[in-house]
PDB file of N, CA and C in Angstrom:
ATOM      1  N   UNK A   1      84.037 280.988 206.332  1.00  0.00           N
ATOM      2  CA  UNK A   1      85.483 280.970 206.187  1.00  0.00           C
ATOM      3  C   UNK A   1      86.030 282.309 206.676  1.00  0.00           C
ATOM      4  N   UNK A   2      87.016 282.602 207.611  1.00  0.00           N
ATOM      5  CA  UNK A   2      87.422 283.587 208.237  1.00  0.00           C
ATOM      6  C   UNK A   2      88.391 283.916 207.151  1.00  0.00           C
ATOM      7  N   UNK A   3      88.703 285.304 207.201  1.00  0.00           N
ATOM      8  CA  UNK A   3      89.758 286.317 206.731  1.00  0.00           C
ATOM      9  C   UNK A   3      91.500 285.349 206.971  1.00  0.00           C
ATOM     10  N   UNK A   4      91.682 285.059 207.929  1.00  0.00           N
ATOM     11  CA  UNK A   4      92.808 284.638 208.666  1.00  0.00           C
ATOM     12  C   UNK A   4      92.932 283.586 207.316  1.00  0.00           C
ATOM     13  N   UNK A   5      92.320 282.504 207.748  1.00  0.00           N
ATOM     14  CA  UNK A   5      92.500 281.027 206.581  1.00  0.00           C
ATOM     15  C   UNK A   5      92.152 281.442 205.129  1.00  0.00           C
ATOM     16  N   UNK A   6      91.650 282.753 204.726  1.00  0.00           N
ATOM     17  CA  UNK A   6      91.630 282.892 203.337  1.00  0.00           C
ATOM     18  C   UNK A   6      93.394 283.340 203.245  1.00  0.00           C
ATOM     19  N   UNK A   7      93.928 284.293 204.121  1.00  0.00           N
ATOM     20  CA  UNK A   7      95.113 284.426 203.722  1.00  0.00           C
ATOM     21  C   UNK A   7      96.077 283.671 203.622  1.00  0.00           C
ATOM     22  N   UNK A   8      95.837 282.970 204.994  1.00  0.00           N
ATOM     23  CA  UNK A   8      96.687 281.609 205.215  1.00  0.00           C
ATOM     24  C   UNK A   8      97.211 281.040 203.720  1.00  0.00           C
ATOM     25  N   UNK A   9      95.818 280.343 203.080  1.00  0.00           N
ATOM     26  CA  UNK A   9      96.045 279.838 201.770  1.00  0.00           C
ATOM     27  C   UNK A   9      96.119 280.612 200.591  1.00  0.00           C
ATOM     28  N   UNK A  10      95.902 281.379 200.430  1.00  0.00           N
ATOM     29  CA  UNK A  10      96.339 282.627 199.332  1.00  0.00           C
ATOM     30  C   UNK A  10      98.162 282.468 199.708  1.00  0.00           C
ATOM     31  N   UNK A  11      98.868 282.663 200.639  1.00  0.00           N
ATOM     32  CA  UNK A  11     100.541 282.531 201.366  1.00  0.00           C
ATOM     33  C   UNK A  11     100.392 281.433 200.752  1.00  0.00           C
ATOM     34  N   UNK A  12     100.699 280.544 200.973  1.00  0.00           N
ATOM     35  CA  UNK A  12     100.483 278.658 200.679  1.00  0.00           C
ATOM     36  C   UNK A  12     100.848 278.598 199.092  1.00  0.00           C
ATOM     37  N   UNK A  13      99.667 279.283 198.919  1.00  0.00           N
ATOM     38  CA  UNK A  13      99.893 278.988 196.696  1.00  0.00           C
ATOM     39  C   UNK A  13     101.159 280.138 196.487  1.00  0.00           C
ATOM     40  N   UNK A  14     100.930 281.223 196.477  1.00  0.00           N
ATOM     41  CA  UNK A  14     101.848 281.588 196.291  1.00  0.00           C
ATOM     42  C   UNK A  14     103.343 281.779 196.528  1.00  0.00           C
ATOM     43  N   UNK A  15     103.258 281.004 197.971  1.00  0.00           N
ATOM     44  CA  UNK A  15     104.684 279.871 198.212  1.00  0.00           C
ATOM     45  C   UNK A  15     104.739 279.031 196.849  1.00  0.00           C
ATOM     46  N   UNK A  16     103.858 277.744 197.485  1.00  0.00           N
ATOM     47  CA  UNK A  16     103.986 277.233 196.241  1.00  0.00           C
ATOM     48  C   UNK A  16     104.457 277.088 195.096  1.00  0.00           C
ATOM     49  N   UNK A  17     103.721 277.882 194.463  1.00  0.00           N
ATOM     50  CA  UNK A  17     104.028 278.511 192.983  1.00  0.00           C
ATOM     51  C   UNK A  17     105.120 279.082 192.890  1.00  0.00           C
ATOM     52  N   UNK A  18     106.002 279.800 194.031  1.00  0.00           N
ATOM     53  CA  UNK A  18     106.760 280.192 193.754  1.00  0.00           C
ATOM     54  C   UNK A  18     108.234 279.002 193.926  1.00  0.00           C
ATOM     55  N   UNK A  19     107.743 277.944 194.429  1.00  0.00           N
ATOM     56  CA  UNK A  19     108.894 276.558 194.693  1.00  0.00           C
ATOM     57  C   UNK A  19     108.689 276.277 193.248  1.00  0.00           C
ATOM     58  N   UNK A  20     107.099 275.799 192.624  1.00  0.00           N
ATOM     59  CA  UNK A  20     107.463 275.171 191.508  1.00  0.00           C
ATOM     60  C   UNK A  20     108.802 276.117 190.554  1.00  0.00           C
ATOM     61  N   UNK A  21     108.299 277.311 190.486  1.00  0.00           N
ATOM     62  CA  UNK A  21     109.047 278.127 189.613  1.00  0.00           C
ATOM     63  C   UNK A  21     110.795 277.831 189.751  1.00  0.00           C
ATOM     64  N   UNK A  22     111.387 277.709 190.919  1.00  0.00           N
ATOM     65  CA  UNK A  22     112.478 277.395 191.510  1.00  0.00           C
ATOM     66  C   UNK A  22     113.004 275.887 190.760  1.00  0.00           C
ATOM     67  N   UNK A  23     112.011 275.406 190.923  1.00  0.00           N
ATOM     68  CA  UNK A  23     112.754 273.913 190.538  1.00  0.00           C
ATOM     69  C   UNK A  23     112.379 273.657 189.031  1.00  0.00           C
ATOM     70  N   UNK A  24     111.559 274.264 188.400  1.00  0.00           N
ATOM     71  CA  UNK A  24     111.066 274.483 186.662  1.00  0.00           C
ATOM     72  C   UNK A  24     112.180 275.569 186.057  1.00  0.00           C
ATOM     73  N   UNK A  25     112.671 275.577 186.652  1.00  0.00           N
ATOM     74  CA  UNK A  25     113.305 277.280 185.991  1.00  0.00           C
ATOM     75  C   UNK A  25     114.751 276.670 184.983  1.00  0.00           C
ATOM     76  N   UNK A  26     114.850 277.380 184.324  1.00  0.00           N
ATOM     77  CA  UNK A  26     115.954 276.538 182.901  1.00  0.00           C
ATOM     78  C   UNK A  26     117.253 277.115 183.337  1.00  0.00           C
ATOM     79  N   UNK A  27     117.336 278.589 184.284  1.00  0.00           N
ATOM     80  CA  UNK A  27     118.381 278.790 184.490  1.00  0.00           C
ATOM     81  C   UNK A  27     118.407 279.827 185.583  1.00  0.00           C
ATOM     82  N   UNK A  28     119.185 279.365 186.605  1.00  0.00           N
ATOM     83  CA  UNK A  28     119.619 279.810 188.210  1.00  0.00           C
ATOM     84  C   UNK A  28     118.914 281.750 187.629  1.00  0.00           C
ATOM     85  N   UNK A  29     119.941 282.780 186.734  1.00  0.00           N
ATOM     86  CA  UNK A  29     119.915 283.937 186.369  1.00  0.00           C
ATOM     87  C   UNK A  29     119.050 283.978 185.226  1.00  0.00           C
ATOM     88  N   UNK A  30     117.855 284.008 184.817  1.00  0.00           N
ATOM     89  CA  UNK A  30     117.595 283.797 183.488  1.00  0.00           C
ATOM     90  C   UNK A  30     117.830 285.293 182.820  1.00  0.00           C
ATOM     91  N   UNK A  31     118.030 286.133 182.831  1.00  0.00           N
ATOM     92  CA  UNK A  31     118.114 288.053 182.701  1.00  0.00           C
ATOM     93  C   UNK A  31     119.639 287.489 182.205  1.00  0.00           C
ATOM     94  N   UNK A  32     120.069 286.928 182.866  1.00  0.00           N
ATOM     95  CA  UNK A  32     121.710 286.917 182.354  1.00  0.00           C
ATOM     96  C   UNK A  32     121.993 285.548 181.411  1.00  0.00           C
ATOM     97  N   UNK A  33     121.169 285.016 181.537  1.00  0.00           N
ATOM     98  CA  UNK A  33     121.323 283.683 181.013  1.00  0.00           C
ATOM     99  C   UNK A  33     120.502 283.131 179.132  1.00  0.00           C
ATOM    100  N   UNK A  34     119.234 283.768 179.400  1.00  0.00           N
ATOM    101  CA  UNK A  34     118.403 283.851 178.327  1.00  0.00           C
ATOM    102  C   UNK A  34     118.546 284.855 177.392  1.00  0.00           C
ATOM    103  N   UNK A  35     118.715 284.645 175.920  1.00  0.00           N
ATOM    104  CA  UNK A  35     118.199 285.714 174.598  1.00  0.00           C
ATOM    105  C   UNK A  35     117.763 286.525 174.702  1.00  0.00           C
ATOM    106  N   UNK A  36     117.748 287.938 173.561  1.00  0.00           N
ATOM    107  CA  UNK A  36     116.742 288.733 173.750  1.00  0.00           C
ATOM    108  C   UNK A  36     117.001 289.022 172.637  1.00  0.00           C
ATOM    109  N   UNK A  37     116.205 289.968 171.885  1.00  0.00           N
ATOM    110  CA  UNK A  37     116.614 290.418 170.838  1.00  0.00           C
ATOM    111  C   UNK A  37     116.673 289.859 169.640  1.00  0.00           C
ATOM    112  N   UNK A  38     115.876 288.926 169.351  1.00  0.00           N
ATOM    113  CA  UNK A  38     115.523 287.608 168.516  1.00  0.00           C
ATOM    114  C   UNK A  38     117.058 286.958 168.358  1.00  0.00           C
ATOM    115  N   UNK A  39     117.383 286.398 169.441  1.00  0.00           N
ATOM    116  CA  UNK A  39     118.461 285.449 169.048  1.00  0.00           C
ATOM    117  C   UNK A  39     119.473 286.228 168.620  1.00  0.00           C
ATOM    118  N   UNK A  40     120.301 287.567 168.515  1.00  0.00           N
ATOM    119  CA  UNK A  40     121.155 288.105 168.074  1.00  0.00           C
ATOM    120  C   UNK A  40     122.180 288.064 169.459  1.00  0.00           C
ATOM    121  N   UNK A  41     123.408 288.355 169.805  1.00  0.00           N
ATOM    122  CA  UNK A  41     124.001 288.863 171.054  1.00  0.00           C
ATOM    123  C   UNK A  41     123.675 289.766 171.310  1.00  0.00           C
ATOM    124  N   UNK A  42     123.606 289.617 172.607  1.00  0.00           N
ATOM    125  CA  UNK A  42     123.213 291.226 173.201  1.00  0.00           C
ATOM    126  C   UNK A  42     124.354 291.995 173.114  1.00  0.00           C
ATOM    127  N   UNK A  43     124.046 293.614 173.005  1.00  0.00           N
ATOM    128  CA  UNK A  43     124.954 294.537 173.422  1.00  0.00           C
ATOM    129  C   UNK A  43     124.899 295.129 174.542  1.00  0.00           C
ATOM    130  N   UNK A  44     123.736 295.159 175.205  1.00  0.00           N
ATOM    131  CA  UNK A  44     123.492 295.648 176.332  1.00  0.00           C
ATOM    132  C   UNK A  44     122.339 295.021 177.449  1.00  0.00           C
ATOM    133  N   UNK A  45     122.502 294.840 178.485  1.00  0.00           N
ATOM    134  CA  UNK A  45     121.638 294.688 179.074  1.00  0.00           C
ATOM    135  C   UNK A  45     120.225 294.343 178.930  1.00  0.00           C
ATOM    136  N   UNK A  46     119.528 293.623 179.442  1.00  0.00           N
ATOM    137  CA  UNK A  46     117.939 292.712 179.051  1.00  0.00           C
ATOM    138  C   UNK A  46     117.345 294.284 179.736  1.00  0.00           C
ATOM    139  N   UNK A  47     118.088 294.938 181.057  1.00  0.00           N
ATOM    140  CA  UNK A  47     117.139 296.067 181.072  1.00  0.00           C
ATOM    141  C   UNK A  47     117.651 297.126 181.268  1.00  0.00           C
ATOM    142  N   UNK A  48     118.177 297.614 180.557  1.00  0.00           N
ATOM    143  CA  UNK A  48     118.656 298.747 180.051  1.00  0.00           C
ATOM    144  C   UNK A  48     117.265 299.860 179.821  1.00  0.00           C
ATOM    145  N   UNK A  49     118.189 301.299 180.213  1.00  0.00           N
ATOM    146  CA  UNK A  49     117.382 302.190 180.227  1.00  0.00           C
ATOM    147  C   UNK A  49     117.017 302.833 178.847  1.00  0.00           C
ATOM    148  N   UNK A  50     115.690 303.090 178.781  1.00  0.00           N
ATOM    149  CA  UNK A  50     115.437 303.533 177.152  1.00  0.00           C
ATOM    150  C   UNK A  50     115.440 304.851 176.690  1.00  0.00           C
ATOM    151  N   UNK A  51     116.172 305.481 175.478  1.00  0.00           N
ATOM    152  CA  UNK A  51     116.146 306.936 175.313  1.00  0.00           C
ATOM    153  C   UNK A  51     115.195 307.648 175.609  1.00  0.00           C
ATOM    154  N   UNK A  52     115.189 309.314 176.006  1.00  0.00           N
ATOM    155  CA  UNK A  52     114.555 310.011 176.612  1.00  0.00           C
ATOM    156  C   UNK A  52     113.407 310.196 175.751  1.00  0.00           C
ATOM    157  N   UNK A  53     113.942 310.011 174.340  1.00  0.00           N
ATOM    158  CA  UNK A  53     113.060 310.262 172.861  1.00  0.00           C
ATOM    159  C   UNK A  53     111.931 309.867 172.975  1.00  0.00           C
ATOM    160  N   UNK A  54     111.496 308.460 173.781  1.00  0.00           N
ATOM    161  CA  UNK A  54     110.726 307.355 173.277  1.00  0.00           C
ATOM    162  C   UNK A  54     109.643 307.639 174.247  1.00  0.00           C
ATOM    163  N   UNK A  55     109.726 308.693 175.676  1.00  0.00           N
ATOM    164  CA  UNK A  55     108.295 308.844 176.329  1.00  0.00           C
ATOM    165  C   UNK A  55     107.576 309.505 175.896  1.00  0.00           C
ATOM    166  N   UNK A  56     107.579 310.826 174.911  1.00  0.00           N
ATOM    167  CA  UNK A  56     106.746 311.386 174.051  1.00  0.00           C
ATOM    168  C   UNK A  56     105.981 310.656 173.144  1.00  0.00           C
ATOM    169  N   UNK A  57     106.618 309.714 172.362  1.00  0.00           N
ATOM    170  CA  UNK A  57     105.941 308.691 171.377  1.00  0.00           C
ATOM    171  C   UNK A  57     105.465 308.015 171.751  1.00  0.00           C
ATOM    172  N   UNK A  58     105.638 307.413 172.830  1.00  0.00           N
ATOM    173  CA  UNK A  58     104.505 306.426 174.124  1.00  0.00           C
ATOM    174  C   UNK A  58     103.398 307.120 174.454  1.00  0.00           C
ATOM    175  N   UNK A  59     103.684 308.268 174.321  1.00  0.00           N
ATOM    176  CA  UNK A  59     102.220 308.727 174.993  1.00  0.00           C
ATOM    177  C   UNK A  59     101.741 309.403 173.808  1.00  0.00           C
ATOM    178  N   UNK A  60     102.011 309.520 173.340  1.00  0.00           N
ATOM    179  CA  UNK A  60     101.257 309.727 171.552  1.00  0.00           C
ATOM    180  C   UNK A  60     100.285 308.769 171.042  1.00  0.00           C
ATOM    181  N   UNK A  61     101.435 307.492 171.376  1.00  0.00           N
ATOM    182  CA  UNK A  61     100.421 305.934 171.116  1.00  0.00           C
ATOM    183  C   UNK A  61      99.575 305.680 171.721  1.00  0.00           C
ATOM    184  N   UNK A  62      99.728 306.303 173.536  1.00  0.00           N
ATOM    185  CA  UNK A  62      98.771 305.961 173.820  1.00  0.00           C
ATOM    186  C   UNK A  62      97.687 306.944 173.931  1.00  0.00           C
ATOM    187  N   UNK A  63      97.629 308.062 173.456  1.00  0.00           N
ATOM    188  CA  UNK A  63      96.769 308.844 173.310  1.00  0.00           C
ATOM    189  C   UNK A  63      95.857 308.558 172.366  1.00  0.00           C
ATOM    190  N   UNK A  64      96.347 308.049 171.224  1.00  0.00           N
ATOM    191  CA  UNK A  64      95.021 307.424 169.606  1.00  0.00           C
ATOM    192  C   UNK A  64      95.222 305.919 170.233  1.00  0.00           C
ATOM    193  N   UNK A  65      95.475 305.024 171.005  1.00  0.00           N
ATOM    194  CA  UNK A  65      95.058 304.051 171.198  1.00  0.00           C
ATOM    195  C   UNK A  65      93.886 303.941 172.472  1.00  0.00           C
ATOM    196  N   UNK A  66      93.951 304.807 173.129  1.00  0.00           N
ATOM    197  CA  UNK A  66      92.907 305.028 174.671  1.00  0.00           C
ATOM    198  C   UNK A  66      91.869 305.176 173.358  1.00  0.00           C
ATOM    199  N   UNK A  67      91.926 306.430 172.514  1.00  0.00           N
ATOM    200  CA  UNK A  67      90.889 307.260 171.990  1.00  0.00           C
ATOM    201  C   UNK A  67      90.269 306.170 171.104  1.00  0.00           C
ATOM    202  N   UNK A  68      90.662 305.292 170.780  1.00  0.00           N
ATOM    203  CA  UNK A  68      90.320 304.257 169.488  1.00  0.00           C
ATOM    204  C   UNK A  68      89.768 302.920 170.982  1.00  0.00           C
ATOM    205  N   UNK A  69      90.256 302.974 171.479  1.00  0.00           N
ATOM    206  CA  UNK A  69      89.671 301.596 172.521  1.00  0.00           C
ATOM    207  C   UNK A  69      87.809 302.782 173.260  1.00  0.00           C
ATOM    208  N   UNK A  70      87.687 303.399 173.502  1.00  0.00           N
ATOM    209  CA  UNK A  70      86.748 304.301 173.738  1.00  0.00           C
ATOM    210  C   UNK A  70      85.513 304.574 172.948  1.00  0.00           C
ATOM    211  N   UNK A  71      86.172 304.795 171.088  1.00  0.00           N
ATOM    212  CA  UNK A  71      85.665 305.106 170.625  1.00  0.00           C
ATOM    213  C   UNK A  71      84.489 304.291 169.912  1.00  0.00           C
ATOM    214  N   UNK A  72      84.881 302.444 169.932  1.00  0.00           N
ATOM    215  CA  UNK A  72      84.135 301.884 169.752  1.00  0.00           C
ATOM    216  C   UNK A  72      82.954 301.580 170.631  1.00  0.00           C
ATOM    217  N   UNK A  73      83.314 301.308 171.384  1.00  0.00           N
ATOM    218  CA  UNK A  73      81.785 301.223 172.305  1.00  0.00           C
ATOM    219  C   UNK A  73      80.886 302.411 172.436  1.00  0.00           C
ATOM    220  N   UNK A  74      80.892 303.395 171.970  1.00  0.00           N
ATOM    221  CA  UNK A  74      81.102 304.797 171.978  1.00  0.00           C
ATOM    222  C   UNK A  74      80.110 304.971 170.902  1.00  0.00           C
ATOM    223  N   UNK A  75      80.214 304.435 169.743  1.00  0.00           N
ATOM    224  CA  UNK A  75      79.784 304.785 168.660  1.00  0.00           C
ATOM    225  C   UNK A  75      78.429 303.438 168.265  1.00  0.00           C
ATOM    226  N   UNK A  76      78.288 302.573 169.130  1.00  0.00           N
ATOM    227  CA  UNK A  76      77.702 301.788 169.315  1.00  0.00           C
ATOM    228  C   UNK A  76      76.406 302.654 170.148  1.00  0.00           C
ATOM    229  N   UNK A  77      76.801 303.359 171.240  1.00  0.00           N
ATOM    230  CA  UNK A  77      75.818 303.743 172.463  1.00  0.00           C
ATOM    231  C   UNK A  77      75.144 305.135 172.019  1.00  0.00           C
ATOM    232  N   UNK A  78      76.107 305.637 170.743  1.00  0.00           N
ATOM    233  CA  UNK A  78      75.354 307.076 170.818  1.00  0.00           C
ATOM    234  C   UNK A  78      74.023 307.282 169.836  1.00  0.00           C
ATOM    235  N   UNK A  79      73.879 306.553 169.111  1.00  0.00           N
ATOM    236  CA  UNK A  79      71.909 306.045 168.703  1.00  0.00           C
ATOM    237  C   UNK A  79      71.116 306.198 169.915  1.00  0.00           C
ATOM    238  N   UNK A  80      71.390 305.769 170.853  1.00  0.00           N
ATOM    239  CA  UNK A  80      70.845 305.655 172.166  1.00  0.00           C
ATOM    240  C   UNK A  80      70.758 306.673 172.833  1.00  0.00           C
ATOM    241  N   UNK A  81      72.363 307.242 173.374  1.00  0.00           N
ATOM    242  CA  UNK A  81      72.114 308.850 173.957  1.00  0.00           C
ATOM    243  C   UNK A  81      71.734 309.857 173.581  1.00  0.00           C
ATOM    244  N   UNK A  82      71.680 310.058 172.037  1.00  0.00           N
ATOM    245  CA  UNK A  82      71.870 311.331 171.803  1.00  0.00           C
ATOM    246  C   UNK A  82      73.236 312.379 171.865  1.00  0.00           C
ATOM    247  N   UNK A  83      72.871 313.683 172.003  1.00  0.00           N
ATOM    248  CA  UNK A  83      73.677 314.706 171.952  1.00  0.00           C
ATOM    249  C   UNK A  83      74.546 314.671 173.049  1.00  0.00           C
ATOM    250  N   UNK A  84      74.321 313.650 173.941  1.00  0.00           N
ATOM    251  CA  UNK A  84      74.977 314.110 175.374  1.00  0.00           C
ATOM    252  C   UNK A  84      76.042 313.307 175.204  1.00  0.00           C
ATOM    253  N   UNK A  85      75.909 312.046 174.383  1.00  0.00           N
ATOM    254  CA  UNK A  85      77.359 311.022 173.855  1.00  0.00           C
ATOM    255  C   UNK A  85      78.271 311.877 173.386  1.00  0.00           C
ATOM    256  N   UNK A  86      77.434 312.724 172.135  1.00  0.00           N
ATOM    257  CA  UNK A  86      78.381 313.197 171.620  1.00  0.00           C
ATOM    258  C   UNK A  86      79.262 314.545 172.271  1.00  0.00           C
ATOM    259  N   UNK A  87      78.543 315.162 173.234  1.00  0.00           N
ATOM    260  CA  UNK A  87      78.957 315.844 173.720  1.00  0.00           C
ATOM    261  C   UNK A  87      80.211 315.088 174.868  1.00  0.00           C
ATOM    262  N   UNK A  88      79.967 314.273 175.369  1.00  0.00           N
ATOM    263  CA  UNK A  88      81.062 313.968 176.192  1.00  0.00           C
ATOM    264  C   UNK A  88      82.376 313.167 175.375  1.00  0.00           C
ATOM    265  N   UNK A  89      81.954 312.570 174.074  1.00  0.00           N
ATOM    266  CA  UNK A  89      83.423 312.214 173.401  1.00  0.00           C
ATOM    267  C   UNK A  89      84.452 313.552 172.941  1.00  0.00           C
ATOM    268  N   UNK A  90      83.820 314.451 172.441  1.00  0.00           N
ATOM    269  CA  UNK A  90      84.482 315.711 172.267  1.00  0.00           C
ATOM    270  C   UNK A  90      85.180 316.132 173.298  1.00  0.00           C
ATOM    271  N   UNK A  91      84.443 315.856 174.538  1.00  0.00           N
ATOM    272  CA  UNK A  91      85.248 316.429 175.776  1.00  0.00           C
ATOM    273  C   UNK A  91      86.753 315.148 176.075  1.00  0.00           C
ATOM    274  N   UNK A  92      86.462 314.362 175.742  1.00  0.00           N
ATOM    275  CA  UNK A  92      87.457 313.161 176.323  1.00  0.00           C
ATOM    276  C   UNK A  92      88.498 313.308 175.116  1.00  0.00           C
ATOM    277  N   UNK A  93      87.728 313.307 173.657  1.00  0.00           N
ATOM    278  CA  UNK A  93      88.995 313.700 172.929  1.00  0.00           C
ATOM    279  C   UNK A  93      89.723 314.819 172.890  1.00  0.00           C
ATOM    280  N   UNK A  94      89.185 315.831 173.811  1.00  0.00           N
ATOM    281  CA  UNK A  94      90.016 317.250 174.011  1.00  0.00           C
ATOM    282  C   UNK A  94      90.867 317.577 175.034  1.00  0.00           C
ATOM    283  N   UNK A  95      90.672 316.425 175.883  1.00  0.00           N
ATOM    284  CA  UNK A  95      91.536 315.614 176.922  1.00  0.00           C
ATOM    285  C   UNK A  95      93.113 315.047 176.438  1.00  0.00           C
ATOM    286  N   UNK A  96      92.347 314.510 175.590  1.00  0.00           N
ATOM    287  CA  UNK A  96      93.830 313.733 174.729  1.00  0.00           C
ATOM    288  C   UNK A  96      94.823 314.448 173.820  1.00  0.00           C
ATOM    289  N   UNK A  97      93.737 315.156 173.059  1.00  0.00           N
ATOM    290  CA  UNK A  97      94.594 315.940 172.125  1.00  0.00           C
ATOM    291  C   UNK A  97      95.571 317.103 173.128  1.00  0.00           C
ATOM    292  N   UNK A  98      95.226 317.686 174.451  1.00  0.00           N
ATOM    293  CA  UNK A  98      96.245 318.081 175.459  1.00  0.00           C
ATOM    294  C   UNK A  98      97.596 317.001 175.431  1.00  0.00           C
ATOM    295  N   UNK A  99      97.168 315.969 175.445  1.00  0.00           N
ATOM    296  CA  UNK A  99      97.950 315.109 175.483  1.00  0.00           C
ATOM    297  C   UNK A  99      98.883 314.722 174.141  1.00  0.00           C
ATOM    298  N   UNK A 100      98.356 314.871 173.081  1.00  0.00           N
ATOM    299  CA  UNK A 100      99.045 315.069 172.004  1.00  0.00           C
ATOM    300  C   UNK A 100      99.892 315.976 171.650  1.00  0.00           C
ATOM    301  N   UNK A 101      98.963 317.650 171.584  1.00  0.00           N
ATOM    302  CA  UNK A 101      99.981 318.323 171.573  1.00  0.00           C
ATOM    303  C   UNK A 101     101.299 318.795 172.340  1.00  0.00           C
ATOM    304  N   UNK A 102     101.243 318.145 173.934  1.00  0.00           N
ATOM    305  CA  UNK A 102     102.644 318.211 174.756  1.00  0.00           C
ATOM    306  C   UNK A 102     103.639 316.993 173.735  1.00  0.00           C
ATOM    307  N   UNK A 103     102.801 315.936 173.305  1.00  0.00           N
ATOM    308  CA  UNK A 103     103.770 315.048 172.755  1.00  0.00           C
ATOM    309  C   UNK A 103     104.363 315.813 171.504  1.00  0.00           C
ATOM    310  N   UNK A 104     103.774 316.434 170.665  1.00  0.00           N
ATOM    311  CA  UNK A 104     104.052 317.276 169.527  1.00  0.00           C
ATOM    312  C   UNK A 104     105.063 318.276 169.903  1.00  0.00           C
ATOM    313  N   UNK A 105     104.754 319.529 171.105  1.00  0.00           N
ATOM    314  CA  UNK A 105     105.408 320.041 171.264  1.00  0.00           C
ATOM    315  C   UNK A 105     106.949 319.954 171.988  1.00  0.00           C
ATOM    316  N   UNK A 106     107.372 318.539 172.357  1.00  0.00           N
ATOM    317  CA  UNK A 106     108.095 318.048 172.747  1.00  0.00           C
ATOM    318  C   UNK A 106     109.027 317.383 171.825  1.00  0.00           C
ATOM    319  N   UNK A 107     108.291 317.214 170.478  1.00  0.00           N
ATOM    320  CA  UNK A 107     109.135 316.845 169.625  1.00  0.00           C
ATOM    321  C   UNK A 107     109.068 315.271 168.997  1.00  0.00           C
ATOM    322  N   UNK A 108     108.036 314.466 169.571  1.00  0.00           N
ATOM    323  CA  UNK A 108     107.787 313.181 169.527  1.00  0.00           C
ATOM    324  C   UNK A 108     107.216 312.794 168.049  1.00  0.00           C
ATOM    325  N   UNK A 109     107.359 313.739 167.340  1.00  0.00           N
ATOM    326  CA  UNK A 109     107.412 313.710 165.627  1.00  0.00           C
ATOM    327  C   UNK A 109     108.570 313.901 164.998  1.00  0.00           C
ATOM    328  N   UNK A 110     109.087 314.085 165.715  1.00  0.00           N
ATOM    329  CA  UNK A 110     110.531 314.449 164.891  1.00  0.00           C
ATOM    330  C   UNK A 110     111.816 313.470 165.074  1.00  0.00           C
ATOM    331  N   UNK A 111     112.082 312.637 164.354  1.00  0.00           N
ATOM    332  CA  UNK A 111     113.287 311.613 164.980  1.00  0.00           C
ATOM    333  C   UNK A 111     114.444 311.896 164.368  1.00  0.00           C
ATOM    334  N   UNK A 112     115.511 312.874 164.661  1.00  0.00           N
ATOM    335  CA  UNK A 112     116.580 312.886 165.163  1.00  0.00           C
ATOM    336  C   UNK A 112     117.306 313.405 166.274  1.00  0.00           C
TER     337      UNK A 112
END
């Protein structure tokens, strides 16, 4: 099977798929048309820009959530490695905690 006819049909479906969507769709605008906000009226926009507050705390979350998705397989393998596991989680969590304390020092604990 040549390159050419794999793309060919890869184009094809995703035509496709994109007609079904056209003729399945509940409404011409759905952004303007559909809920958000569990069923309340909107006040603003489906995408509206989010306070400046909230990228520090994003990356806070995702700093103990990387470290917690890591840490399990992690703690599974180091019976096995030895000192060198443990030596490289220290390094990855000292990675993060950089990453924490810019979120800290930025203020991403403090909400007002």
């Amino acid at each position: 099977m040549s390159i050419a006819l794999i793309l060919v049909i890869a184009l094809l479906a995703v035509g496709g798929l994109y007609l079904v969507a056209q003729y399945t769709a509940v409404a011409s605008d759905p952004i303007e048309q559909l809920p958000f906000l569990s069923g309340w009226e909107p006040q603003e926009h489906a995408l509206s820009r989010y306070h400046a507050r909230w990228y520090p705390l994003t990356l806070l979350f995702l700093a103990f959530d990387v470290e917690m998705l890591f840490m399990y397989p992690w703690a599974v393998i180091v019976a096995r490695d030895g000192m060198g596991a443990v030596v490289e989680m220290f390094v990855f969590l000292g990675v993060l905690m950089v990453g924490v304390i810019w979120a800290w020092r930025e203020g991403a604990l403090q909400w007002v």
